[in-house]
N, C-alpha and C. Protein backbone atom coordinates (compact mmCIF):
# COMPACT_ATOMS: atom_id res chain seq x y z
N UNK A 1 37.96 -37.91 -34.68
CA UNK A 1 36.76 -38.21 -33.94
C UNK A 1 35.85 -39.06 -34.82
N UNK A 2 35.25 -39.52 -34.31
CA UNK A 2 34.30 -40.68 -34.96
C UNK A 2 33.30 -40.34 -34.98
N UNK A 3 32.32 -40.62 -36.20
CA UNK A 3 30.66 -39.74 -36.13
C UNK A 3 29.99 -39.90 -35.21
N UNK A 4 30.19 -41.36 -34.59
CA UNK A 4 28.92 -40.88 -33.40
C UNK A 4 29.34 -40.32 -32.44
N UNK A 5 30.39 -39.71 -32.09
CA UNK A 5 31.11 -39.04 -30.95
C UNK A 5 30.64 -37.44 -31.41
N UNK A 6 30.81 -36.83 -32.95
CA UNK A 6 30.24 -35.77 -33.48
C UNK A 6 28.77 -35.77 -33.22
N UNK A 7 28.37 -36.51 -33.64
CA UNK A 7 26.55 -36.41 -33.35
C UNK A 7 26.29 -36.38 -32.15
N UNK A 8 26.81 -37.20 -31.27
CA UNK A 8 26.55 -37.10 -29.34
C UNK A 8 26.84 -35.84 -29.20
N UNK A 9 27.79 -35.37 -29.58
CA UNK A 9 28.16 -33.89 -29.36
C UNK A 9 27.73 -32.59 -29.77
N UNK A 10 27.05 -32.52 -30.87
CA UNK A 10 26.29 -31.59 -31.55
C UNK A 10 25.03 -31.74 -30.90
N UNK A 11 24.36 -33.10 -30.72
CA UNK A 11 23.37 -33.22 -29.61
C UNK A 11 23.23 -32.62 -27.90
N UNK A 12 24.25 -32.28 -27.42
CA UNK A 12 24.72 -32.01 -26.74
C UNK A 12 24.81 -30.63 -26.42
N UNK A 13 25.50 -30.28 -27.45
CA UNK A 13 25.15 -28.80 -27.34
C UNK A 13 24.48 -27.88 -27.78
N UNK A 14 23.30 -28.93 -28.76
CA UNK A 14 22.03 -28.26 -29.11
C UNK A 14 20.74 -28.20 -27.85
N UNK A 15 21.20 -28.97 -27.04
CA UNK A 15 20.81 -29.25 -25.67
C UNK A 15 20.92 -28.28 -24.93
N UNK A 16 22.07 -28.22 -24.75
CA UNK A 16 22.02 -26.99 -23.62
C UNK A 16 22.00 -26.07 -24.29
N UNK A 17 22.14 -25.68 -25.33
CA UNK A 17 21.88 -24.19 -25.90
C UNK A 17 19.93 -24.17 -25.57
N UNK A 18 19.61 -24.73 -26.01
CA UNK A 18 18.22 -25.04 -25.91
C UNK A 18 17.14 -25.01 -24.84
N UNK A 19 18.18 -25.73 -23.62
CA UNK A 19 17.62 -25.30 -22.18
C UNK A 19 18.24 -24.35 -21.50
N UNK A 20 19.39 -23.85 -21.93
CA UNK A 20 19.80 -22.53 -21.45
C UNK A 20 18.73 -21.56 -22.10
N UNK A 21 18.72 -21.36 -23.22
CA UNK A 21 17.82 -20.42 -23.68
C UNK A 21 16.26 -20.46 -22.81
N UNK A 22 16.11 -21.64 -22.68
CA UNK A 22 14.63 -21.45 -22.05
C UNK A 22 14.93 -20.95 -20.73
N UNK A 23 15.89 -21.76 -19.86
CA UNK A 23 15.95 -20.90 -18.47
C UNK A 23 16.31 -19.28 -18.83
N UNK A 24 17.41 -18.72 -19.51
CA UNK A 24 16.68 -17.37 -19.94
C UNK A 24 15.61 -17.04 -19.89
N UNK A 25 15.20 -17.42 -20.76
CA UNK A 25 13.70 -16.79 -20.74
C UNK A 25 12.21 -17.28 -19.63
N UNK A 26 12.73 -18.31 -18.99
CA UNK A 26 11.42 -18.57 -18.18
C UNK A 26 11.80 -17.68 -17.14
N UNK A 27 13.12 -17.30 -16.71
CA UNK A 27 14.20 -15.94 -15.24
C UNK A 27 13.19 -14.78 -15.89
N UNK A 28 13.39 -14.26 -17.07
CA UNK A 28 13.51 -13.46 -17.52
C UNK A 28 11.40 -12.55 -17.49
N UNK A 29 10.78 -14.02 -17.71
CA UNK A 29 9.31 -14.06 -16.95
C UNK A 29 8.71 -13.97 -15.93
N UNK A 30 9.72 -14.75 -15.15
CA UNK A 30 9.40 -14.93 -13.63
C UNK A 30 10.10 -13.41 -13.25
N UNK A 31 10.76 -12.77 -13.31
CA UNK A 31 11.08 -11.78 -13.01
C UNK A 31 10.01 -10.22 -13.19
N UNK A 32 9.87 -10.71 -14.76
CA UNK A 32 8.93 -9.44 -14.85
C UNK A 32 7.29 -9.88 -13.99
N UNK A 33 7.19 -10.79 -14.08
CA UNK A 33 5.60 -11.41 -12.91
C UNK A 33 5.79 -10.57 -11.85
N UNK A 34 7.00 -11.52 -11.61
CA UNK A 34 7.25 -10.95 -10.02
C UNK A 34 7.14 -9.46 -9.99
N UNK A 35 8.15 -8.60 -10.12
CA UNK A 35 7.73 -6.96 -10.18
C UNK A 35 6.06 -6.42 -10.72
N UNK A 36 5.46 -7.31 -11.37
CA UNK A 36 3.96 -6.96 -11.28
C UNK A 36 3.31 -7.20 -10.17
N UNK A 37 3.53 -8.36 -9.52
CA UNK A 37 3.02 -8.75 -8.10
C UNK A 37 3.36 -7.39 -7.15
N UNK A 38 4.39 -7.49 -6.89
CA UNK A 38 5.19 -6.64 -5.84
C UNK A 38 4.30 -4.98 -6.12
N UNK A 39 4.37 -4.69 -7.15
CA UNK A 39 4.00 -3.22 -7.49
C UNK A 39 2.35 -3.34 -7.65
N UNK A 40 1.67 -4.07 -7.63
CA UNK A 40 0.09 -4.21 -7.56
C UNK A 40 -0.24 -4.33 -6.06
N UNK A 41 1.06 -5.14 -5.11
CA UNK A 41 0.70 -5.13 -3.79
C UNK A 41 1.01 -3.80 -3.23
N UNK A 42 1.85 -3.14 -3.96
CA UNK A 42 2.17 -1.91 -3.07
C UNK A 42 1.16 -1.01 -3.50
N UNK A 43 0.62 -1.04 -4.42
CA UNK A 43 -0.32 -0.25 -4.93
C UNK A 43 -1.99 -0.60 -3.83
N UNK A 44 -2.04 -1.74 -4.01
CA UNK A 44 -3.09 -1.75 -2.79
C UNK A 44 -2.67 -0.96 -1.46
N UNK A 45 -2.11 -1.31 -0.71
CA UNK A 45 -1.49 -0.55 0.34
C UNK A 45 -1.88 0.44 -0.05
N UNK A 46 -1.42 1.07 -0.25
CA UNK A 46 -1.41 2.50 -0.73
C UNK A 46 -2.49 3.02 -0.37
N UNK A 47 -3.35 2.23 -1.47
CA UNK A 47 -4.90 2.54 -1.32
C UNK A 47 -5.90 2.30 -0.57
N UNK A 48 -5.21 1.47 0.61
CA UNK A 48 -5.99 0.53 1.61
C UNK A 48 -5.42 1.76 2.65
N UNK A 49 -4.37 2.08 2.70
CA UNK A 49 -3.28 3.58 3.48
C UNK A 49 -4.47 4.82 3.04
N UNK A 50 -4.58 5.13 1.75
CA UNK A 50 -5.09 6.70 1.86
C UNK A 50 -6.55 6.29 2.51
N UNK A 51 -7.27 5.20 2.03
CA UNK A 51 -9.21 5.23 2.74
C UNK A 51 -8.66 5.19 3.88
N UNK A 52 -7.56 4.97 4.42
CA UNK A 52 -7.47 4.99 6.30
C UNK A 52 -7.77 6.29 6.54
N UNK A 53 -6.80 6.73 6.05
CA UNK A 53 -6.06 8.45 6.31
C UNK A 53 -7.47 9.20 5.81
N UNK A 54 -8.14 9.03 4.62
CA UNK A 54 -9.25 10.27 4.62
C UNK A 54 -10.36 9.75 5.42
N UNK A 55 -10.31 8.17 5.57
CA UNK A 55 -11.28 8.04 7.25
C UNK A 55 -11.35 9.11 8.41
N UNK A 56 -9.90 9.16 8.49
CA UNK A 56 -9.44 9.55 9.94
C UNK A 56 -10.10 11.06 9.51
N UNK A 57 -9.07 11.82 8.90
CA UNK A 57 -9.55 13.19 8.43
C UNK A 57 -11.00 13.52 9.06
N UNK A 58 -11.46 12.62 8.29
CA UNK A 58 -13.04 12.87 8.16
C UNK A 58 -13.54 12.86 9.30
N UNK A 59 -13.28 12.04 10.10
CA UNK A 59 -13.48 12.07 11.53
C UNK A 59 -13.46 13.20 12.61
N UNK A 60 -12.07 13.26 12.30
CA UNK A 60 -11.54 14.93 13.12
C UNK A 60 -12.47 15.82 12.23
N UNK A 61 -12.65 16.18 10.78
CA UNK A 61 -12.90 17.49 10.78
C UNK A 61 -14.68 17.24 11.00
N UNK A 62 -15.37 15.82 11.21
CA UNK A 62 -16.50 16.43 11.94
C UNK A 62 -16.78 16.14 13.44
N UNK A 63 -15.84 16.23 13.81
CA UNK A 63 -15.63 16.29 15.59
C UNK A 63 -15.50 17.94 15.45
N UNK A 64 -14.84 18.49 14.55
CA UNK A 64 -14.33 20.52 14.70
C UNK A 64 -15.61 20.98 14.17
N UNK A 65 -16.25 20.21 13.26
CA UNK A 65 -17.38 21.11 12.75
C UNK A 65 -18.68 20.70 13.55
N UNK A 66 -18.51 19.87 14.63
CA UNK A 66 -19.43 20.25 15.43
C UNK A 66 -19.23 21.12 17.13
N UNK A 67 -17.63 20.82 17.08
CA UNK A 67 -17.19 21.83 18.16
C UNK A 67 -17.40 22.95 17.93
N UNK A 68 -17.32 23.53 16.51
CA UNK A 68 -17.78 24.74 15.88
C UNK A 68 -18.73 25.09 15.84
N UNK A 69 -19.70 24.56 16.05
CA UNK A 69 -21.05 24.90 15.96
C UNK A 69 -21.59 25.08 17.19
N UNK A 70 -21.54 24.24 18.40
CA UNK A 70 -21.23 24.15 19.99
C UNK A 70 -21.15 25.72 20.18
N UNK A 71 -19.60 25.73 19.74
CA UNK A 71 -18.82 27.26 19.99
C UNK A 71 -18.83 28.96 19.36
N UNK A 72 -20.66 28.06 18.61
CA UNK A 72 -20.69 30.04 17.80
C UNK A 72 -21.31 30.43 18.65
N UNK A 73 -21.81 30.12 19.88
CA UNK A 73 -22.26 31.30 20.46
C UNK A 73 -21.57 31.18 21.85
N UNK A 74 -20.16 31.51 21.85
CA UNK A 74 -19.41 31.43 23.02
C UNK A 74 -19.62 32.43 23.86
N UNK A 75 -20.31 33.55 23.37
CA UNK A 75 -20.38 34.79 24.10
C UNK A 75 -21.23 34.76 24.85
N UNK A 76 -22.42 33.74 24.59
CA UNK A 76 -23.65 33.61 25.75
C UNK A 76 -23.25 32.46 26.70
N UNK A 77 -22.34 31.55 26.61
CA UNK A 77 -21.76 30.46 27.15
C UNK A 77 -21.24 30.93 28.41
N UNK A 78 -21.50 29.95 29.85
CA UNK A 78 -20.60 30.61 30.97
C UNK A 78 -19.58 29.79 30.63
N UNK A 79 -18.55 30.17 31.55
CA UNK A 79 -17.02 29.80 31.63
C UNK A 79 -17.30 28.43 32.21
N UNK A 80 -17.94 27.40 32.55
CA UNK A 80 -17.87 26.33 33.09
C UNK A 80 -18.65 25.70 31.86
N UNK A 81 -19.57 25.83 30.77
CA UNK A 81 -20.17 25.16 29.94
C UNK A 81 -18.97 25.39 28.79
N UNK A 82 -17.87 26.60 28.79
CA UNK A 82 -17.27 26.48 27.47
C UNK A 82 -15.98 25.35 27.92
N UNK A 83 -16.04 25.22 29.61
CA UNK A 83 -14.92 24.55 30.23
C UNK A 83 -15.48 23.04 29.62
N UNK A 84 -16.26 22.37 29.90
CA UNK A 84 -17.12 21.53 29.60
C UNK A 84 -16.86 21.30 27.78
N UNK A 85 -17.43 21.90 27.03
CA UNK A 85 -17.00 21.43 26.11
C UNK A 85 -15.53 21.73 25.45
N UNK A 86 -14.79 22.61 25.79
CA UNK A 86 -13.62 22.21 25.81
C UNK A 86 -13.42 20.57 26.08
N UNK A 87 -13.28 20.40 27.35
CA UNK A 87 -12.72 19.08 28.20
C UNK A 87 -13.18 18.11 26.94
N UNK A 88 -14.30 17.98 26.76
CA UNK A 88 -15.06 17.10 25.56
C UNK A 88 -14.75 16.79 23.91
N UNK A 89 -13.82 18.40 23.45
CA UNK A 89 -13.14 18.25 22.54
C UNK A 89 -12.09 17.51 23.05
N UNK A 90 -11.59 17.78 23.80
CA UNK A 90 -9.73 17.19 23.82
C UNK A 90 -10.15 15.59 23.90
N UNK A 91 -10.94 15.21 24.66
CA UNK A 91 -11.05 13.78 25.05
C UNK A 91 -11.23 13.06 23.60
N UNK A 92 -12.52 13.57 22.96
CA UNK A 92 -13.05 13.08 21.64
C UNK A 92 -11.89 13.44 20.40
N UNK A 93 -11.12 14.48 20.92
CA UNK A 93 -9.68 14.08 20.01
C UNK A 93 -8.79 12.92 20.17
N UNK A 94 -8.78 12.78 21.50
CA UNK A 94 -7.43 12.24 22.04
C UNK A 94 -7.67 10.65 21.60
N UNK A 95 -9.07 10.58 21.89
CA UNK A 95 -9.19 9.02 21.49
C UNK A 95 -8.89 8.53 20.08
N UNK A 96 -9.23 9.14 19.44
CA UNK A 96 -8.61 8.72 17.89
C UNK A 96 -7.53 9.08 17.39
């Protein structure tokens, strides 16, 4: 072989060793990014999911804690005013 055929060639494969190594490592970046993205978005969710859910909660348990209060004196209540707020719980449940 003739030197400049050696030198083209050592050039060559100092080359691609060189940009192989970098695509390694730029995969190897873009990969771990990516799984930070993905797991910061799921992590919102999450958290955008539970303020739903203790919204809701919160809702129902003061729809009960005022049905409860309505209903402490059921014993003086006629049967058409406890019918009445009955009907009024289920509705004010049902909607949410």
């Amino acid at each position: 072989m003739h030197f400049q055929t050696k030198v083209t060639l050592t050039l060559a494969l100092l080359m691609g060793l060189a940009l192989s190594s970098f695509g390694v490592l730029n995969y190897l970046e873009t990969q771990k990014h990516s799984i930070s993205q993905v797991e910061s978005s799921l992590k919102a969710t999450a958290d955008a999911l539970t303020d739903y859910v203790d919204l809701w909660v919160s809702s129902k348990k003061e729809v009960l804690m005022a049905t409860a209060l309505k209903l402490s004196s059921i014993e003086s209540m006629s049967p058409e005013t406890l019918d009445e707020h009955l009907v009024h719980l289920t509705k004010s449940s049902v909607k949410n």
